[in-house]
Protein backbone atom coordinates (compact mmCIF):
# COMPACT_ATOMS: atom_id res chain seq x y z
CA UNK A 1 -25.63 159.13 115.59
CA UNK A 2 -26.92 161.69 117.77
CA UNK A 3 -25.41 165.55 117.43
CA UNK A 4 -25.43 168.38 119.46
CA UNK A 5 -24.21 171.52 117.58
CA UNK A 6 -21.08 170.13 116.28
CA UNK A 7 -20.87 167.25 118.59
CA UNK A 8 -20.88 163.74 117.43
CA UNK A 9 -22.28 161.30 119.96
CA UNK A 10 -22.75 157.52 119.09
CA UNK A 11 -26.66 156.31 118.28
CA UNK A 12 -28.15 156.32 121.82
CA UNK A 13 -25.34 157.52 123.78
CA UNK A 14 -25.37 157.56 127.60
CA UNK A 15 -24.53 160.73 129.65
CA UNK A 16 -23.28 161.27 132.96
CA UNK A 17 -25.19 163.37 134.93
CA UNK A 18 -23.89 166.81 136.65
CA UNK A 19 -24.13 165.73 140.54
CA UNK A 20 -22.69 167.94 143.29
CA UNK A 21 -19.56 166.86 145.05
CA UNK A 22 -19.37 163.55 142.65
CA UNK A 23 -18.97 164.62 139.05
CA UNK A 24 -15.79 165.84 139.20
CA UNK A 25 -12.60 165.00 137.67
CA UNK A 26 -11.51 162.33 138.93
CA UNK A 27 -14.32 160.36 138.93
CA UNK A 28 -15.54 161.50 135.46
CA UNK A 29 -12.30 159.81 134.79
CA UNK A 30 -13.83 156.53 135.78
CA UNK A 31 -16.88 156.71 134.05
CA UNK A 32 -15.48 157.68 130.64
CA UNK A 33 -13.21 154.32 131.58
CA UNK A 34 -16.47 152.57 131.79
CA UNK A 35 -18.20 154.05 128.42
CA UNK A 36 -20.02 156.90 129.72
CA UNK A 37 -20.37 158.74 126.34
CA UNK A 38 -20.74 162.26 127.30
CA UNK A 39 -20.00 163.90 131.13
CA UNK A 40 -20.88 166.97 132.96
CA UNK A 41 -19.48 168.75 135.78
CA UNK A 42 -21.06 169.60 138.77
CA UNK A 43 -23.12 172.54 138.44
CA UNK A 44 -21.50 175.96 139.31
CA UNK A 45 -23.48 178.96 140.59
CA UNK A 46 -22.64 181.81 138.09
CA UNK A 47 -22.67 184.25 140.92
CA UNK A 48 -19.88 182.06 142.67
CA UNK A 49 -17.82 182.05 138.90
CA UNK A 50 -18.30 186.25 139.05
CA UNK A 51 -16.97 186.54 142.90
CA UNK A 52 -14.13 184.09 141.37
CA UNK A 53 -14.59 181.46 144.47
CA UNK A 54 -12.16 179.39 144.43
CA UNK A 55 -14.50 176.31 144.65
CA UNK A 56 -16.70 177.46 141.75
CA UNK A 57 -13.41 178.21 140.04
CA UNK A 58 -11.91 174.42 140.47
CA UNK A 59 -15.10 172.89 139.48
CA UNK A 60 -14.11 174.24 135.65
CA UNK A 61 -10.99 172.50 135.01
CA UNK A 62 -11.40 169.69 132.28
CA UNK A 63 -9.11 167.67 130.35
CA UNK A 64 -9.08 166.38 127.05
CA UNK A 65 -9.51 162.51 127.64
CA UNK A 66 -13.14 163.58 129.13
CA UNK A 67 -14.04 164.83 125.57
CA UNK A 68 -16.94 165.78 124.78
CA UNK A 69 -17.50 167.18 128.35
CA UNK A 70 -20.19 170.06 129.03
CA UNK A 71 -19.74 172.67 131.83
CA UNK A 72 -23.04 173.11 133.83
CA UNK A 73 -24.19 176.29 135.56
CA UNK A 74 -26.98 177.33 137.29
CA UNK A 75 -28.18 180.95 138.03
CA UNK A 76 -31.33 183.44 138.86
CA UNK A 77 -29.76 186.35 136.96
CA UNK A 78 -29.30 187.13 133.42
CA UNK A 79 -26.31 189.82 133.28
CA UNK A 80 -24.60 186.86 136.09
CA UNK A 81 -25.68 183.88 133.46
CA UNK A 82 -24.08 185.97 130.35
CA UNK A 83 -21.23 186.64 132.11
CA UNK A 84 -20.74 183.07 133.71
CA UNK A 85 -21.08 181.84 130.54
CA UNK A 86 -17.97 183.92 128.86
CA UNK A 87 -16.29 182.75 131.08
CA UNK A 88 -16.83 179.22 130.82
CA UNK A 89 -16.16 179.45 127.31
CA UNK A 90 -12.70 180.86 127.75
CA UNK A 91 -12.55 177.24 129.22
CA UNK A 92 -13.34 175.59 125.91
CA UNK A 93 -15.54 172.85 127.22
CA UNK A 94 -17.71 170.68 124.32
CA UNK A 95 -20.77 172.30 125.70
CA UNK A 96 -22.61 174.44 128.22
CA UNK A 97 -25.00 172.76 129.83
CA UNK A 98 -27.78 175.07 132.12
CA UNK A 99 -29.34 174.00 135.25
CA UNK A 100 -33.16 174.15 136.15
CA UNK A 101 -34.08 171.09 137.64
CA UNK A 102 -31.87 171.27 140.86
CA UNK A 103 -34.77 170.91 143.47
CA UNK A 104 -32.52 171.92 146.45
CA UNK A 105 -33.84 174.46 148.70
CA UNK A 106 -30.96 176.99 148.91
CA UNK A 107 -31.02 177.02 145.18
CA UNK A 108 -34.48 177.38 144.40
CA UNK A 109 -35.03 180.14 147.02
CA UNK A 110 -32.40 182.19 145.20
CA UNK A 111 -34.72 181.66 142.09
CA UNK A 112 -32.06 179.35 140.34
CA UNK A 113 -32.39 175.32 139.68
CA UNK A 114 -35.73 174.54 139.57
CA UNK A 115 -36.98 177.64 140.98
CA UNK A 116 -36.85 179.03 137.48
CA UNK A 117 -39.96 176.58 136.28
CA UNK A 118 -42.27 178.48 138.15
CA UNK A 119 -41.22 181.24 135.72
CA UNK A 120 -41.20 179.92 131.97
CA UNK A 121 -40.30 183.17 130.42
CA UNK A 122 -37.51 184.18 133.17
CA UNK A 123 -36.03 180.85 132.20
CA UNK A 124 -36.33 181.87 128.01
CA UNK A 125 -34.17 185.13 129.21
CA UNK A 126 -31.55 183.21 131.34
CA UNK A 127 -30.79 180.76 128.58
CA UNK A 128 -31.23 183.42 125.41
CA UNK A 129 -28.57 185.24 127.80
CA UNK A 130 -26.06 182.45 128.10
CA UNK A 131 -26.77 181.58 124.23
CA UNK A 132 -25.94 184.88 122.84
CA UNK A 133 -23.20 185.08 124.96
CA UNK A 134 -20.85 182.13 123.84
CA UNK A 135 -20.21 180.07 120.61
CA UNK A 136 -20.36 177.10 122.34
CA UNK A 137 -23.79 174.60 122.10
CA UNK A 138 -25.78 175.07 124.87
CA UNK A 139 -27.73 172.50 125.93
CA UNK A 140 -30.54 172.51 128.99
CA UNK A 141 -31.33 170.20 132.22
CA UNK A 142 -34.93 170.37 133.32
CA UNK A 143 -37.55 168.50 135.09
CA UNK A 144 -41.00 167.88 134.01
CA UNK A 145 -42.80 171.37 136.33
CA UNK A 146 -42.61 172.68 139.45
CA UNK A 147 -45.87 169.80 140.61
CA UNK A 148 -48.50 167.76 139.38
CA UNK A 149 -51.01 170.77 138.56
CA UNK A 150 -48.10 172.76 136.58
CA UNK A 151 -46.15 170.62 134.68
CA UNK A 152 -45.35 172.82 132.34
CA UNK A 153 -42.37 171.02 129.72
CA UNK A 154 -44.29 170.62 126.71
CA UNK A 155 -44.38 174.53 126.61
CA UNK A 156 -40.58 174.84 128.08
CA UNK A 157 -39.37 172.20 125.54
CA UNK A 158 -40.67 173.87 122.08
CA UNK A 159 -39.35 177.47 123.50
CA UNK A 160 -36.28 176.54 124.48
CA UNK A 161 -35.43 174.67 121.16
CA UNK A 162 -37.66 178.15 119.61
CA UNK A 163 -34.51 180.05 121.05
CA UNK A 164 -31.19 177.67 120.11
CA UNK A 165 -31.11 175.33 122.35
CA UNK A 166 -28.93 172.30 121.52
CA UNK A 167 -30.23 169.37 123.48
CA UNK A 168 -32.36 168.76 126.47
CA UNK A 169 -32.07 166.43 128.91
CA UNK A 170 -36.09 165.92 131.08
CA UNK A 171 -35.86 164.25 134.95
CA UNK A 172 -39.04 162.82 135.14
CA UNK A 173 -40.15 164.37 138.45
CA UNK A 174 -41.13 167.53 139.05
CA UNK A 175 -39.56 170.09 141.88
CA UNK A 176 -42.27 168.91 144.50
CA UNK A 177 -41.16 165.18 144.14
CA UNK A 178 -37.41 165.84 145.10
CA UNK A 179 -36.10 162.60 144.15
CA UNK A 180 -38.75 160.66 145.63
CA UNK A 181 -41.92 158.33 144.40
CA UNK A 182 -41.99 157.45 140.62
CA UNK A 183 -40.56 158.93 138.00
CA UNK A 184 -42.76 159.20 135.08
CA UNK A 185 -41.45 158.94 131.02
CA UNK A 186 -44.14 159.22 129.57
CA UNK A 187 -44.08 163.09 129.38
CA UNK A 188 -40.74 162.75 128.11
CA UNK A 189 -42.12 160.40 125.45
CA UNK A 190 -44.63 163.39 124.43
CA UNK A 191 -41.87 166.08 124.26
CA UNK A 192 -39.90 163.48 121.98
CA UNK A 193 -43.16 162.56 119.46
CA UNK A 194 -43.91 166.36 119.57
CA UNK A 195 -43.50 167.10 115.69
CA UNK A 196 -41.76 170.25 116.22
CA UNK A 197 -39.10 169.04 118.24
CA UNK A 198 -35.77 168.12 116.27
CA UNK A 199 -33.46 168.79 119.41
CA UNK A 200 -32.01 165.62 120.96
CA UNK A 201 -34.09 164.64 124.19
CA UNK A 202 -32.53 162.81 126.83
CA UNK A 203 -34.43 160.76 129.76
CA UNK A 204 -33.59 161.12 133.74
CA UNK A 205 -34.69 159.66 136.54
CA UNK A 206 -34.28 155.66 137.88
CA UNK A 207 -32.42 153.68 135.68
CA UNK A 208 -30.47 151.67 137.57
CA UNK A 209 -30.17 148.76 135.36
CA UNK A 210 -29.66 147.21 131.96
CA UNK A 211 -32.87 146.09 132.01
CA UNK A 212 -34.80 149.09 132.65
CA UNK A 213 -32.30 151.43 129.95
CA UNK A 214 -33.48 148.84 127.23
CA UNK A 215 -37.06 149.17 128.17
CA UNK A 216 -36.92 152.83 128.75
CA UNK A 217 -35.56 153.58 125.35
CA UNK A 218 -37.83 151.23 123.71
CA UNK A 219 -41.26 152.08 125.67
CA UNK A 220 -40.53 155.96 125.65
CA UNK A 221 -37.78 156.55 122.13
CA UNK A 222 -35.69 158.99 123.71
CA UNK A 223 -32.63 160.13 122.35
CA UNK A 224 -30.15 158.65 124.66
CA UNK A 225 -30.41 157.66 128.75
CA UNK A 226 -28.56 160.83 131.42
CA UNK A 227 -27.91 158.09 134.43
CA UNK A 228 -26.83 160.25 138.16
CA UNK A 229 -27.35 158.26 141.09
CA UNK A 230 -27.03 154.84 139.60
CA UNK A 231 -23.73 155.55 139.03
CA UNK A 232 -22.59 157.05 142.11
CA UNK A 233 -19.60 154.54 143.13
CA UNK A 234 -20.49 152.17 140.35
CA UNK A 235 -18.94 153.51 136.92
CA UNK A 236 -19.40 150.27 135.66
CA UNK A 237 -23.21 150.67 134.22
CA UNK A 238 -22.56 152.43 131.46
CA UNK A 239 -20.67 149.34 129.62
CA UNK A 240 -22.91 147.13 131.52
CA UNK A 241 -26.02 148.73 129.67
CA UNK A 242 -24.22 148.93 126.40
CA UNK A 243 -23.24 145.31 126.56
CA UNK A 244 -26.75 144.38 127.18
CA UNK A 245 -28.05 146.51 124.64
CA UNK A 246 -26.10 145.13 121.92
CA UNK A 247 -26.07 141.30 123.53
CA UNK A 248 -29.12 141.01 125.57
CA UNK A 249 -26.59 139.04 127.68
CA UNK A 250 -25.18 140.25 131.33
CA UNK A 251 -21.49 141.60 131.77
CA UNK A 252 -20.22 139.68 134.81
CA UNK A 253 -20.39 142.18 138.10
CA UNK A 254 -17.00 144.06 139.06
CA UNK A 255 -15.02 141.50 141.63
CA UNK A 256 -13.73 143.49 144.87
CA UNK A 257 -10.54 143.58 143.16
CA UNK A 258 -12.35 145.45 140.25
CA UNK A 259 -13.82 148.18 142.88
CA UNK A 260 -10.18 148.15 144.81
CA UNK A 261 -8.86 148.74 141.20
CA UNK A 262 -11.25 151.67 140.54
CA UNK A 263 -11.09 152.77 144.34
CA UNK A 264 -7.11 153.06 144.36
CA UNK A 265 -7.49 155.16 140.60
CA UNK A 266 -10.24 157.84 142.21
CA UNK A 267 -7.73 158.24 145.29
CA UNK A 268 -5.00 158.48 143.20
CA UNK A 269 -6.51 160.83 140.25
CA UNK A 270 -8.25 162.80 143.87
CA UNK A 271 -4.73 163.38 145.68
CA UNK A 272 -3.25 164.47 142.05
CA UNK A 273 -5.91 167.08 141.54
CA UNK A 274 -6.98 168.59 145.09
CA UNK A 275 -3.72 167.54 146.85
CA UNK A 276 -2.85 165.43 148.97
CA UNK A 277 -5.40 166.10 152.13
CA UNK A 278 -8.42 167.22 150.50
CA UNK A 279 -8.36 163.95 147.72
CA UNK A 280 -8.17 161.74 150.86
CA UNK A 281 -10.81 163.08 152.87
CA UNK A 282 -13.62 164.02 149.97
CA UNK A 283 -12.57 160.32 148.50
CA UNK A 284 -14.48 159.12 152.13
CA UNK A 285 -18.06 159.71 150.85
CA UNK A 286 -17.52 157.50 148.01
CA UNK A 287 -16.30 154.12 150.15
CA UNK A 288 -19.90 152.99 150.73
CA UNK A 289 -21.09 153.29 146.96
CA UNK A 290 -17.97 151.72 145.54
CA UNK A 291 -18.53 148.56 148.61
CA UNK A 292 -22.00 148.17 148.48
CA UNK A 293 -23.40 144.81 149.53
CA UNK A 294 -20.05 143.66 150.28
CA UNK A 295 -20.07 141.38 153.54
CA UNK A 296 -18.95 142.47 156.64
CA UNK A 297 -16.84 145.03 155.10
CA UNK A 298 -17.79 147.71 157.90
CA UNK A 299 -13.89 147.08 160.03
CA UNK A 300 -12.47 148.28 156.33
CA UNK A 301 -14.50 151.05 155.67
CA UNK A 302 -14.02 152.66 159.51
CA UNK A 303 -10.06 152.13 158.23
CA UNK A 304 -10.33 153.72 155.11
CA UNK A 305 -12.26 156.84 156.72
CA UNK A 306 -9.89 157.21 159.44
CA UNK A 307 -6.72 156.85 157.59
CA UNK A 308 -5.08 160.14 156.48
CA UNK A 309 -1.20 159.36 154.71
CA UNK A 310 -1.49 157.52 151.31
CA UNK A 311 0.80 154.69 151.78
CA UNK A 312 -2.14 153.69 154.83
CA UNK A 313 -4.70 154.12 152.56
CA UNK A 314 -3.26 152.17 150.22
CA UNK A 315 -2.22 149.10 152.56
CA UNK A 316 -5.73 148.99 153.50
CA UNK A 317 -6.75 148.94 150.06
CA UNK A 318 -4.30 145.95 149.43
CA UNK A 319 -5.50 144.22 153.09
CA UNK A 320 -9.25 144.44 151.15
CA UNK A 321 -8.11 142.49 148.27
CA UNK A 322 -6.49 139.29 150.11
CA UNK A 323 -9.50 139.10 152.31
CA UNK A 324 -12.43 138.72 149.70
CA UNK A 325 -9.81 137.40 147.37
CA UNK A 326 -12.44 134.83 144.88
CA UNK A 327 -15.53 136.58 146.70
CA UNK A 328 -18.29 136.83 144.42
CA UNK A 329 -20.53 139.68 144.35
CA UNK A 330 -23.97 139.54 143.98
């Protein structure tokens, strides 16, 4: 098994990733459904916890069938970060988790996300200031530098863990790369075979199958896979990767009714925590993802992103399963 702190995960456990505006409740819901192992929420700006915004404020509530769930923040400021982080622990979450690998621009200019790798001993007093100010793990997202001449997380890994930190989970890109080009392990491997490192290590960055989690964990021995945008609108890969892990055999894709299924839950679980209006309108974004590759479903989707009272919504929902009723997706 793997542990972090006091946290029991099973031997190569998969993670959700913190995402903005798609790790929340609701769907966190879904993946834990579909064997994610361990969930984060979306990160939360410790400045916006200290004003009390009402957003940043939301994006803390957690419930026990997520367990273990870590809360993620992200910050420039140390007195902000220790103070953020009391008051995510009044929260109780498993674990807080500590953003620096957000590459967006309006975080890194505020020296926050992965603004902070430019600065390896700003980001030793950020996280020594959330650490000594909670009794919770804490645990660290990061990616490999801020470019290709200062990748930096050989140095970053061994003084973070030098410091207390629980766990740390390595994208494979650095700032510059944004999400883009190819994501590259094998500095994650090093950080993993480094002798001194006893802290769990978890990979990021483009795995987006069964195939390429088995290879991954066999070509690069990380402690466990952290999959984000594979799993936007597809919960599903999590058990589809353990399954093939344990089988080396395929789970059979989610039918339409399967995504209607998981569709009409996320609505539901949306409306029931953000009321009414706001779960049907930030449900919208998620209609491609959960559709994808589904033919000629473009009439349905301009319904359900037009639609505004549930009992539409889910009539349309219904309408989608009699029409690709014994459609097979491929």
């Amino acid at each position: 098994m793997v542990k972090i702190g006091n946290i029991e995960l099973p031997d190569f456990p998969l993670l959700l990733a913190p995402m903005e505006d798609v790790s929340d409740p609701p769907y966190r819901r879904l993946c834990k459904m579909h064997g994610a192992d361990m969930m984060y929420s979306e990160f939360i700006s410790s400045e916006g916890l200290i004003r009390d915004a009402i957003k940043s404020r939301m994006k803390l509530d957690i419930f026990d069938y997520e367990r273990p769930v870590g809360i993620q923040i992200f910050g420039g400021d140390e007195e902000a970060m220790a103070m953020s982080s009391k008051i995510v622990s009044a929260v109780n979450p498993d674990i807080i988790d500590i953003n620096y690998g957000c590459p967006v621009k309006k975080v890194v200019c505020k020296g926050a996300g992965a603004g902070v790798l430019k600065d390896v001993d700003l980001m030793i007093r950020l996280t020594k200031a959330v650490i000594d100010s909670t009794h919770l793990p804490v645990t660290v997202k990061t990616r490999l530098g801020w470019d290709d001449s200062s990748i930096n997380i050989d140095e970053v890994a061994e003084r973070l863990q030098d410091i207390g930190v629980a766990a740390l989970s390595i994208h494979a890109r650095t700032r510059a790369q944004m999400y883009k080009g190819h994501s590259d392990w094998s500095h994650i491997a090093r950080v993993k075979n480094n002798p001194r490192i006893t802290m769990p290590i978890f990979g990021n960055g483009d795995i987006d199958s069964p195939e390429k989690a088995l290879e991954y964990k066999n070509k690069y021995g990380v402690d466990g896979i952290m999959i984000g945008r594979a799993a936007i609108g597809y919960p599903w890969i999590f058990n589809e990767i353990k399954h093939f892990m344990k089988t080396g055999e395929h789970l059979a894709k989610p039918t339409v009714i399967d995504r209607v299924e998981a569709v009409r839950n996320h609505l539901t679980w949306a409306m029931e925590w953000k009321g009414e209006r706001l779960g049907i309108v930030e449900t919208r974004p998620h209609y491609t993802n959960y559709f994808k590759g589904i033919h000629s479903f473009k009439p349905h989707k301009q319904k359900l992103v037009t639609l505004y009272k549930p009992e539409e919504l889910f009539a349309a929902l219904n309408e989608i399963e009699e029409a690709y009723m014994g459609y097979e997706v491929v």
